[in-house]
N, C-alpha and C. Protein backbone atom coordinates (compact mmCIF):
# COMPACT_ATOMS: atom_id res chain seq x y z
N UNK A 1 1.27 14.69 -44.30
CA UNK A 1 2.60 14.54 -43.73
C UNK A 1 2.52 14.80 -42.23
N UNK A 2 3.39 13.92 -41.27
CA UNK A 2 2.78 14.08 -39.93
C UNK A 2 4.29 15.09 -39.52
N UNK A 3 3.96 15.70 -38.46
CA UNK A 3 4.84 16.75 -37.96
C UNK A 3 6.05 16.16 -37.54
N UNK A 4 6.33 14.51 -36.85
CA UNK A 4 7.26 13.84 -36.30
C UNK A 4 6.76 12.89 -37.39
N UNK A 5 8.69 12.49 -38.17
CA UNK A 5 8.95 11.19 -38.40
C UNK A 5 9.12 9.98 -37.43
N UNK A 6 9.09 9.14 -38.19
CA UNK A 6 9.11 7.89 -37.16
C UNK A 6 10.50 8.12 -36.81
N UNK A 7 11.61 8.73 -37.46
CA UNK A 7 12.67 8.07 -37.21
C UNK A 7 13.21 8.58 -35.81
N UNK A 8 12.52 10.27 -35.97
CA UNK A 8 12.66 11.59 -34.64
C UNK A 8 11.91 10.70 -33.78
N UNK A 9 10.86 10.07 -33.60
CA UNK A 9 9.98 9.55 -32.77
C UNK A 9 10.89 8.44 -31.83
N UNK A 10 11.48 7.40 -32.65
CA UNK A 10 12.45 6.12 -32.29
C UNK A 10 13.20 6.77 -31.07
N UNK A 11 14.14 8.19 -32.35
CA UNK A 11 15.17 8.43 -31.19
C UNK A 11 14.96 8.82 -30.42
N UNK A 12 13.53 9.71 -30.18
CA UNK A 12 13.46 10.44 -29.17
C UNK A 12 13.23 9.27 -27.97
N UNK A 13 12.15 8.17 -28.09
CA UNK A 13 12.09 7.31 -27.21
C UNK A 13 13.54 6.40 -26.58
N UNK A 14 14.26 6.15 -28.13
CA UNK A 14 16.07 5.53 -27.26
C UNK A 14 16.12 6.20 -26.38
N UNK A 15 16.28 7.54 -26.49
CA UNK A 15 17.46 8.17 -25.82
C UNK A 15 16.82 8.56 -24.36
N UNK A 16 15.13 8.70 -24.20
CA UNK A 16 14.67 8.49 -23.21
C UNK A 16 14.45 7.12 -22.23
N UNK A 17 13.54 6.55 -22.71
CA UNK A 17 12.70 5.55 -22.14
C UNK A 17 13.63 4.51 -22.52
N UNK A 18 14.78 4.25 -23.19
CA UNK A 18 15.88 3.40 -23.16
C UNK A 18 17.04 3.30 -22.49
N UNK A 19 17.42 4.73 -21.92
CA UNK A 19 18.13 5.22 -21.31
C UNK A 19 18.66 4.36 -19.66
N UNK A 20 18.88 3.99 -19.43
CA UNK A 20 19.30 3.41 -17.85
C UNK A 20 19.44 4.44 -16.66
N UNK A 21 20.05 5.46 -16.99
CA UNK A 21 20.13 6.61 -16.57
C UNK A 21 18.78 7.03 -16.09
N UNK A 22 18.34 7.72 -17.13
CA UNK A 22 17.22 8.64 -16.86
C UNK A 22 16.01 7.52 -16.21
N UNK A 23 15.97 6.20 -16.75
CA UNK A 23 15.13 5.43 -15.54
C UNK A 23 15.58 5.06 -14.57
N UNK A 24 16.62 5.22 -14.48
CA UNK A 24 16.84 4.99 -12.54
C UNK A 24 16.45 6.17 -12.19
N UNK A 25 16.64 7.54 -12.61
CA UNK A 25 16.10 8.88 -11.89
C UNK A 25 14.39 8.66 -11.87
N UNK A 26 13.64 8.48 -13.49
CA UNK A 26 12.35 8.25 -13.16
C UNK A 26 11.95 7.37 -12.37
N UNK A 27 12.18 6.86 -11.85
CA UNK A 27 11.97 5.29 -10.87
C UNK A 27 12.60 6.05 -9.62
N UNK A 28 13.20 6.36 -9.37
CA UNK A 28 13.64 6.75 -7.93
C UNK A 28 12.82 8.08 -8.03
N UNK A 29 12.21 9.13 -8.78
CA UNK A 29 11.21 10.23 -8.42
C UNK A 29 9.55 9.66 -7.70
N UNK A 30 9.43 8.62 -8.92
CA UNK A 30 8.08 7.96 -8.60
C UNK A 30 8.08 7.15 -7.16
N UNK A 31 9.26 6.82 -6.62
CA UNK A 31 9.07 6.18 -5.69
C UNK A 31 9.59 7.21 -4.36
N UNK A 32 10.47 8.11 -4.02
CA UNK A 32 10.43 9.20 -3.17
C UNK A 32 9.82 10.15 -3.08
N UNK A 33 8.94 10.53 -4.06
CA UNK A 33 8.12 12.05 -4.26
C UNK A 33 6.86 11.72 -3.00
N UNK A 34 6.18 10.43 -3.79
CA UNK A 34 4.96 10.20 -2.67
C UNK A 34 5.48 9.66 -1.38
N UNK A 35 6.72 9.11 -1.16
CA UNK A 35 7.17 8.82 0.22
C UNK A 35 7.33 10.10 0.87
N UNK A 36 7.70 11.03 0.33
CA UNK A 36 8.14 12.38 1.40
C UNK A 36 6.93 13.15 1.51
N UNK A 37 5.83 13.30 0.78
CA UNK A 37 4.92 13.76 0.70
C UNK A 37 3.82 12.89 2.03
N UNK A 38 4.10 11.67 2.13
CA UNK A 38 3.23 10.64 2.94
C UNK A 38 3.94 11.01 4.32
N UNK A 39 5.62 11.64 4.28
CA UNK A 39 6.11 11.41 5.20
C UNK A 39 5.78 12.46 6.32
N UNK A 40 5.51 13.40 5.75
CA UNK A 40 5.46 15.12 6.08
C UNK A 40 4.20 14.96 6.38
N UNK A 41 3.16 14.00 5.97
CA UNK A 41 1.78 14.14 6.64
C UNK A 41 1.81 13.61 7.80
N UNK A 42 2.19 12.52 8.16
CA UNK A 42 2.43 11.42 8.89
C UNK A 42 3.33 12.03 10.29
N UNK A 43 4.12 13.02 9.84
CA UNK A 43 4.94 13.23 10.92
C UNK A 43 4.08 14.61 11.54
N UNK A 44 3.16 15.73 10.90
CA UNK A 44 2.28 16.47 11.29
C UNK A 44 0.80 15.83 11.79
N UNK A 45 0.40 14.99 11.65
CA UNK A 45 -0.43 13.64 12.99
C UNK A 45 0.11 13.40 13.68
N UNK A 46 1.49 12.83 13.71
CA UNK A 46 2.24 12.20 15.21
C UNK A 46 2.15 13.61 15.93
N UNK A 47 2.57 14.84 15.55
CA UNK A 47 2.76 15.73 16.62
C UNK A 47 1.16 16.74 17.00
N UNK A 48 0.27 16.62 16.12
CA UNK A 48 -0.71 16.77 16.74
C UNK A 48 -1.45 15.88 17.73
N UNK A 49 -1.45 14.55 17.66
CA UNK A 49 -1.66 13.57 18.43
C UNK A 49 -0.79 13.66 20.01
N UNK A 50 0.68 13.83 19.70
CA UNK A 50 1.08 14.29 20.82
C UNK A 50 0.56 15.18 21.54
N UNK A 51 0.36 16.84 20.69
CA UNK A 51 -0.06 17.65 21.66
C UNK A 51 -1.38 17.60 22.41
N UNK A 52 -2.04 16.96 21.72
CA UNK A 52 -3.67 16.41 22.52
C UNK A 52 -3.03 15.39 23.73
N UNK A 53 -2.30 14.66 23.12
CA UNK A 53 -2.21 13.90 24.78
C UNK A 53 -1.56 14.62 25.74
N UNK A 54 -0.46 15.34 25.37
CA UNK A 54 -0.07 16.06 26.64
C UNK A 54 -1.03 16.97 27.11
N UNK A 55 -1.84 17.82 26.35
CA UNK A 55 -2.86 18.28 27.06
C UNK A 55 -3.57 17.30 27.76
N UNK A 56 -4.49 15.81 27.60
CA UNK A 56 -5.11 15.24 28.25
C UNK A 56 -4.44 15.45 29.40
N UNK A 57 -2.97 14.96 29.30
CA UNK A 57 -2.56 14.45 30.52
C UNK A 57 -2.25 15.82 31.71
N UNK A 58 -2.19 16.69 31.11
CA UNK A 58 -2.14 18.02 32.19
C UNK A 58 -3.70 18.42 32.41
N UNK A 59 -4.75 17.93 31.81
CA UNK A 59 -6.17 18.21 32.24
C UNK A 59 -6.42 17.31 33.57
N UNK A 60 -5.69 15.99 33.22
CA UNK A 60 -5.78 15.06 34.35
C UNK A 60 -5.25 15.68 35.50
N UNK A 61 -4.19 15.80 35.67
CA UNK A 61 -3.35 16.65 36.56
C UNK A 61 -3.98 17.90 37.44
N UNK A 62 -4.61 19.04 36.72
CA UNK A 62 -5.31 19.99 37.08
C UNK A 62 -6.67 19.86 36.53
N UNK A 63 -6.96 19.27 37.02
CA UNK A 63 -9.18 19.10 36.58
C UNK A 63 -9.77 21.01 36.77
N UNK A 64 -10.67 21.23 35.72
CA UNK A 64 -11.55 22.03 35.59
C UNK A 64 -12.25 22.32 36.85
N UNK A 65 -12.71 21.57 37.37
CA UNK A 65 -13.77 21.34 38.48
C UNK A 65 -13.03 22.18 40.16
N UNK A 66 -11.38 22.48 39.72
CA UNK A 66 -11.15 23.26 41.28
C UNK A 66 -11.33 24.49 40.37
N UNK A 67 -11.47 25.16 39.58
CA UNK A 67 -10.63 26.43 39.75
C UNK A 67 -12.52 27.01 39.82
């Protein structure tokens, strides 16, 4: 005898994976989770990238070579 009937099995899948509801939420997780995760990397490069160039550009400015 298996622990789940088919019939617990059916409903459990209707009421999930049939649901309209709960797949617009699963579908909108799968598709914002890795966007904000990509986004937060992406925006910690832009500002390290910045701060290297503004340093370049104040190395330019004051060269090593007077002091």
């Amino acid at each position: 005898m298996s622990l789940f009937n088919d019939e617990l099995i059916e409903k459990i899948i209707q009421m999930t994976w049939r649901n309209p509801a709960f797949m617009a939420i699963a579908i909108a997780m799968v598709w914002l989770i890795p966007q904000l995760l990509i986004r937060r990397i992406m925006a910690q490069n832009y500002e390290e990238s910045k701060l290297t160039k503004q340093k370049q550009k104040i190395d330019k400015l004051y060269p090593s070579s007077f002091k």
